[in-house]
Protein backbone atom coordinates (compact mmCIF):
# COMPACT_ATOMS: atom_id res chain seq x y z
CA UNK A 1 90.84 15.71 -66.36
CA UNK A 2 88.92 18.82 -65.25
CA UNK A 3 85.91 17.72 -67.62
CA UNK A 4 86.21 14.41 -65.78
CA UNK A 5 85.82 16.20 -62.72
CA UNK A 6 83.09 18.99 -63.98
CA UNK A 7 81.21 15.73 -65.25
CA UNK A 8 80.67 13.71 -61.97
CA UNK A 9 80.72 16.50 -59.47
CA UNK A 10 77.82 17.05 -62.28
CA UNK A 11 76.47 13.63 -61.15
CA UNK A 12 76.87 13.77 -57.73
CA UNK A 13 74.58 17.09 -57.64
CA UNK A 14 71.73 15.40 -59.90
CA UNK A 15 71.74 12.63 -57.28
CA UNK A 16 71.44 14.57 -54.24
CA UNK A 17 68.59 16.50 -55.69
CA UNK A 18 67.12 13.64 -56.86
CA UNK A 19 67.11 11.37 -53.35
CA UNK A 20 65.70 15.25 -51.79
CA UNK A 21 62.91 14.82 -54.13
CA UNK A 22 62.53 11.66 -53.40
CA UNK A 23 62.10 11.67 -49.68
CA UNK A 24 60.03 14.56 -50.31
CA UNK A 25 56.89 13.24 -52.20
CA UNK A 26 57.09 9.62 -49.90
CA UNK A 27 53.58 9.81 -48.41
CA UNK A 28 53.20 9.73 -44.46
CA UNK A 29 50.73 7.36 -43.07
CA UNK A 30 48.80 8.79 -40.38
CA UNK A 31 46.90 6.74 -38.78
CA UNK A 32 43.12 8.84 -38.15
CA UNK A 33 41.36 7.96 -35.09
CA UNK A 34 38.09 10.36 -33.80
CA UNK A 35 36.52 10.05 -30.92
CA UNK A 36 33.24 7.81 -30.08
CA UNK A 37 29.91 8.81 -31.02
CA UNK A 38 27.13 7.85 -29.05
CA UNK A 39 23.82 8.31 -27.57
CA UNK A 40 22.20 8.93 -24.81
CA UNK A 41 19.00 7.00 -23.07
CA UNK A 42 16.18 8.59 -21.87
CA UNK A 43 15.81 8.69 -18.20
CA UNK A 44 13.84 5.88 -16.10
CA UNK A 45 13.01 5.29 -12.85
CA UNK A 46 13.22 8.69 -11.37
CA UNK A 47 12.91 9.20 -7.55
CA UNK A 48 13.81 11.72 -5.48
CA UNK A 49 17.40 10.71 -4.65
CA UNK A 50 18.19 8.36 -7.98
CA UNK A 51 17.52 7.71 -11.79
CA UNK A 52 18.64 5.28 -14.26
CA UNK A 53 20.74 6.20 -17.60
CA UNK A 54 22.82 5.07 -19.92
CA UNK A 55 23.40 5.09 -23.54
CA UNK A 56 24.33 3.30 -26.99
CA UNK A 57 27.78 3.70 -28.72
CA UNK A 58 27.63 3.83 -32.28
CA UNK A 59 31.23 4.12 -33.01
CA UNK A 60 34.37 4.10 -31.27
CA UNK A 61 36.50 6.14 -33.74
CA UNK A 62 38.46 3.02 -34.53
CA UNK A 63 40.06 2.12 -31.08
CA UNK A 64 38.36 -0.08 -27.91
CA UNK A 65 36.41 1.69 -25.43
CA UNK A 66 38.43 1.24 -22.08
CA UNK A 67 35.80 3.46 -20.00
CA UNK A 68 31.87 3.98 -20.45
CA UNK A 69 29.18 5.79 -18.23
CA UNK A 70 27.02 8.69 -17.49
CA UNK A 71 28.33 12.44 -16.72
CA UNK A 72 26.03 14.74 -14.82
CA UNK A 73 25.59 17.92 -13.30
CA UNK A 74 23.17 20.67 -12.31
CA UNK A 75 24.27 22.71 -14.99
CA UNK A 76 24.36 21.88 -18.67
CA UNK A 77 26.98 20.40 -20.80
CA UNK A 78 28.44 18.09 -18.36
CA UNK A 79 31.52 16.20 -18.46
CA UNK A 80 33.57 13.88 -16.70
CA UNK A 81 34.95 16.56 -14.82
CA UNK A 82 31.78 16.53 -13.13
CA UNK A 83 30.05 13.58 -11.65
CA UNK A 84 29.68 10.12 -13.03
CA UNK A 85 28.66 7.42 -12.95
CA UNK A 86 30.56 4.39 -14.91
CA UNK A 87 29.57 1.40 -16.67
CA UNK A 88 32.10 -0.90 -17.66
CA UNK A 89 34.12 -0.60 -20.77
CA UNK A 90 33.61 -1.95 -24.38
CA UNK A 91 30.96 -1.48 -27.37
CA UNK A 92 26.82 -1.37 -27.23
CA UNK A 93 24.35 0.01 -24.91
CA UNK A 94 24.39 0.18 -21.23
CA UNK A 95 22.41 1.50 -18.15
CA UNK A 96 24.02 2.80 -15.06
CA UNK A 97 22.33 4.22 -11.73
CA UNK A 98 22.95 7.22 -10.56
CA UNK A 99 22.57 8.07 -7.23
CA UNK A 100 22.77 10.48 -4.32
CA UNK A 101 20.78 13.12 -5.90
CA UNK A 102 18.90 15.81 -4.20
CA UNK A 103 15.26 16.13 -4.18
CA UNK A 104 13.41 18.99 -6.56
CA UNK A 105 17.04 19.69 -8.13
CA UNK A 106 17.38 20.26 -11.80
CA UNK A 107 19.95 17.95 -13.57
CA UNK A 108 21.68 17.62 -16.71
CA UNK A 109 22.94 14.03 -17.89
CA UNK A 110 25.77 13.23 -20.97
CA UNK A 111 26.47 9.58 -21.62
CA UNK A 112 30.70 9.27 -22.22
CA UNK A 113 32.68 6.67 -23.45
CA UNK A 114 36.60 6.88 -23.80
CA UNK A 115 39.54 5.87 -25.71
CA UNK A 116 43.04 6.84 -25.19
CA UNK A 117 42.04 9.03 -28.16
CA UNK A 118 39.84 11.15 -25.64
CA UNK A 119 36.31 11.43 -24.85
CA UNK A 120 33.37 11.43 -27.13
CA UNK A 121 29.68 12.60 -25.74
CA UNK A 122 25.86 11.93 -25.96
CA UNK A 123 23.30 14.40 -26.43
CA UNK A 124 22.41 16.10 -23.52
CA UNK A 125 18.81 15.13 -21.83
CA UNK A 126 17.71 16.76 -18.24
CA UNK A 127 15.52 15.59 -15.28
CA UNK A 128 14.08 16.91 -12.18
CA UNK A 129 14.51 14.58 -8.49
CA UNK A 130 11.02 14.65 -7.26
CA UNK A 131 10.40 12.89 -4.29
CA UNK A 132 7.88 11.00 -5.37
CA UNK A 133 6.27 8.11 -3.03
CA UNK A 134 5.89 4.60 -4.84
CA UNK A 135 5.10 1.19 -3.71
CA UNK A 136 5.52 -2.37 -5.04
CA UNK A 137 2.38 -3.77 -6.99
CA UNK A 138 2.80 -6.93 -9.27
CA UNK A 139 6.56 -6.73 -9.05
CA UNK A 140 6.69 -3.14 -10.67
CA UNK A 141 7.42 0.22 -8.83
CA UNK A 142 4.71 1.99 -9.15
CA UNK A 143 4.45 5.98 -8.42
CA UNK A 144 1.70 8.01 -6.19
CA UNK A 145 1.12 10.94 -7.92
CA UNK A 146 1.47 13.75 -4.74
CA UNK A 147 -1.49 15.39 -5.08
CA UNK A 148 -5.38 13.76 -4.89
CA UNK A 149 -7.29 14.64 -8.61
CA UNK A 150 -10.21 16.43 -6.68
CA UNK A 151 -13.26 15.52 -6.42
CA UNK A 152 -16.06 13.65 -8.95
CA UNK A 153 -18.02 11.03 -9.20
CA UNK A 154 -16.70 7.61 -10.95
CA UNK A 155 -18.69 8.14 -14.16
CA UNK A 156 -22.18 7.82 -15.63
CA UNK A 157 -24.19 4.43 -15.46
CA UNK A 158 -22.87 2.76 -18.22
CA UNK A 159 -20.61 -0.33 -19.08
CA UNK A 160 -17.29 0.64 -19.69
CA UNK A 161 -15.67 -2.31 -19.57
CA UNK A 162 -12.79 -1.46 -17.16
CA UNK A 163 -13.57 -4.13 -14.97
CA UNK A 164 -10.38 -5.31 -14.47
CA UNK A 165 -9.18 -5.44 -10.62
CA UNK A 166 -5.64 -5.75 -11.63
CA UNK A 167 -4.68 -3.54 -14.11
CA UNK A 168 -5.32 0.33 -14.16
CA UNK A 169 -3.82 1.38 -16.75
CA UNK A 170 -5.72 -1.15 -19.24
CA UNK A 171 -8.71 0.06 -16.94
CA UNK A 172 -8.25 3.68 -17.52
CA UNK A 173 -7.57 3.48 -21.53
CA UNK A 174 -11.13 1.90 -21.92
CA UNK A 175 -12.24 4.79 -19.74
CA UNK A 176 -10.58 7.50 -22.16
CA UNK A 177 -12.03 6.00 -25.09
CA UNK A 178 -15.62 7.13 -23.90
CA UNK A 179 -14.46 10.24 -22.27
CA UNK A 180 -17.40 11.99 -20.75
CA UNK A 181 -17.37 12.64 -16.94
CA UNK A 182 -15.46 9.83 -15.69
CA UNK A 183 -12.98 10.74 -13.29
CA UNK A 184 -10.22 8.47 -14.59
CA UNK A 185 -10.08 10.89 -17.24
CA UNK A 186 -8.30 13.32 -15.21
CA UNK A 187 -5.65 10.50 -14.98
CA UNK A 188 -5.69 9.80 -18.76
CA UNK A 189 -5.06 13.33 -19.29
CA UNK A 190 -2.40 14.07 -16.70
CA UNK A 191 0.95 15.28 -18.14
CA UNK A 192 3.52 15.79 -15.29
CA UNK A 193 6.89 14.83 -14.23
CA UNK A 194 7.90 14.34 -17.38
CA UNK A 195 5.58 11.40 -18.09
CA UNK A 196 1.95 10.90 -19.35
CA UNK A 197 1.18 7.49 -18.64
CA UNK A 198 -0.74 8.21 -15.58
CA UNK A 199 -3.51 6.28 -14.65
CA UNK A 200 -6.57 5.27 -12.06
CA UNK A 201 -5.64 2.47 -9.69
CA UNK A 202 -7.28 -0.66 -10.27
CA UNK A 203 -9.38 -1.73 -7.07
CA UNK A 204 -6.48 -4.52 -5.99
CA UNK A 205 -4.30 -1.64 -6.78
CA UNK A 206 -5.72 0.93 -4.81
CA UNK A 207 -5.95 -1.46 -1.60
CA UNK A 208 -1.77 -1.93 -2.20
CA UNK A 209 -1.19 1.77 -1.82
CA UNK A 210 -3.77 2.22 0.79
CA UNK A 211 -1.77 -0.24 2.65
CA UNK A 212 1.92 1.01 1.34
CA UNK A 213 1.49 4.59 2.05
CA UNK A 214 -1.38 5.25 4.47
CA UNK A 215 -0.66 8.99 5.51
CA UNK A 216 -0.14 10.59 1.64
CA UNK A 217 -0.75 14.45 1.75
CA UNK A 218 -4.62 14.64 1.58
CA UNK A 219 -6.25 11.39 2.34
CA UNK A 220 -8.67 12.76 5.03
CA UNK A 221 -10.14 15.26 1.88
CA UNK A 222 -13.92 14.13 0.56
CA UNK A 223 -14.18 11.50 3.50
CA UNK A 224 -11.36 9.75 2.23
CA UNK A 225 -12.81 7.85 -0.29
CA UNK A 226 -10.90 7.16 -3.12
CA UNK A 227 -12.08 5.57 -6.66
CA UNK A 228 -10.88 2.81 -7.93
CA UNK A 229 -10.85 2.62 -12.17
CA UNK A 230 -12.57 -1.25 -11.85
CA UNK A 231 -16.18 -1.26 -12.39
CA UNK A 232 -18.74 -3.36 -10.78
CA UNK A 233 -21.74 -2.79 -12.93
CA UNK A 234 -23.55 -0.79 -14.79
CA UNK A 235 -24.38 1.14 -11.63
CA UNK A 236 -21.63 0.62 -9.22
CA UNK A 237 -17.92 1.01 -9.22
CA UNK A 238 -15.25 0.10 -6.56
CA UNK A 239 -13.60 2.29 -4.06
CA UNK A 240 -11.48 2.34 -1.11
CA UNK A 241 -11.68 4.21 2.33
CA UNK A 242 -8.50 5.60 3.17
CA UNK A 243 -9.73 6.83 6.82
CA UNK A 244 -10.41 3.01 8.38
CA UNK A 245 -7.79 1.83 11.06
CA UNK A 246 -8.06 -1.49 8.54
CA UNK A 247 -8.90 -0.36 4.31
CA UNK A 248 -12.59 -0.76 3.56
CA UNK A 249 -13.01 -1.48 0.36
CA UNK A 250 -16.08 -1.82 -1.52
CA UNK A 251 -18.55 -1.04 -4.25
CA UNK A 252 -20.81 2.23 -5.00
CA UNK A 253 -23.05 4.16 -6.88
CA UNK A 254 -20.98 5.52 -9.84
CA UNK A 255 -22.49 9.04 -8.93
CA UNK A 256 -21.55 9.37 -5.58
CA UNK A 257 -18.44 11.95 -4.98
CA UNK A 258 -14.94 10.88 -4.30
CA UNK A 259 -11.75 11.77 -5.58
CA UNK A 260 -8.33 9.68 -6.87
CA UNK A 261 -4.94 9.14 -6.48
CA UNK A 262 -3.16 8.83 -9.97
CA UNK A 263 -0.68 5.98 -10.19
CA UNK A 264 2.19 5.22 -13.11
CA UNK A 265 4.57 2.27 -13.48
CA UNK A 266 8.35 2.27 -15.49
């Protein structure tokens, strides 16, 4: 009887340990979720009180994205603790405005997108607000550099080819090519507000910001004759007066002095 007893209390011990073991090595499944990744666009369409953003997602860590947008701030590292500025939900790229910015302020811009994991980030890019002037030319805004390029004359008599009255920037890259002392070069070679796509007006081009913005800073400098990047001839060039109640526009000598107003498009 008491082996009988020795023998399954025996039994009953084995099993205990054995279910303990058991329920010890069963594995757990844990489901692993990360945050997005994404990227961040490059900035567009800067003025003085907006810009445009945005960003692509990558991946959203295994869950749907139920908030996407643009975090910024005038210091770096921003979050959406800061401002933002949102753009639906869901996968892919989007844009998003962001407005109400002050001119000449420094800012720093993170594109977010969230699960109810938490928020993954961008990389960080940065802009300035400048207030520059632009006007409406073939449907695109187009953006008055603030400052006139100083005075020169249009170029040397040759053929350039830039005879385009539409299109300065096709103008100005024929220009470039020969280099010398044409004064669309100075536009070719401009490098400022974080762009270098600047270019000489094209005469129809000029006449639309003559008309758009007639009282830029420094208009009345060098008689207020500005160049246009369309040539005429081998000899003449076209240029606009800025200081006429109604824009004279016409063609001259390619060595008489004037000066320029660089222009860029988005």
């Amino acid at each position: 009887m008491k082996n009988t007893i020795k023998l399954g209390f025996l039994v009953l011990i084995i099993g205990m340990y054995a279910c303990s073991e058991e329920a010890t090595i069963q594995p757990t499944e844990v489901e692993d979720k990360s945050l997005p990744t994404l990227t961040t666009v490059d900035i567009t369409g800067i003025t003085n009180t907006s810009v445009m953003s945005g960003g692509t997602i990558l991946g959203n860590g295994g869950e749907e994205i139920i908030e996407r947008g643009v975090c910024y701030s005038e210091l770096p590292s921003p979050n959406i603790n800061n401002s933002v500025a949102k753009s639906g939900a869901g996968d892919g790229s989007f844009v998003t405005e962001i407005t109400g910015l002050t001119k000449d302020k420094k800012y720093y811009v993170r594109a977010y997108a969230t699960t109810t994991s938490g928020t993954g980030y961008g990389n960080e890019v940065e802009f300035i607000a400048f207030g520059l002037e632009s006007f409406a030319f073939a449907g695109k805004k187009t953006y008055i550099f603030p400052t006139n390029s100083g005075a020169g004359i249009w170029g040397i008599d040759d053929v350039t080819g830039a005879t385009n009255t539409q299109d300065g920037a096709g103008n100005t890259a024929k220009i470039a090519l020969i280099g010398g002392a044409h004064l669309a070069n100075k536009c070719a070679d401009l490098d400022a507000y974080g762009h270098s796509d600047w270019y000489m007006p094209s005469y129809e081009e000029l006449k639309a910001l003559r008309t758009a913005a007639p009282n830029l800073d420094g208009i009345g400098e060098n008689d207020g004759s500005f160049w246009s990047s369309s040539e005429n001839s081998m000899e003449s060039a076209f240029f606009v007066d800025f200081n006429t109640a109604v824009p004279y526009a016409s063609s001259l000598p390619k060595n008489k002095s004037g000066q320029c107003r660089c222009v860029r498009q988005d």
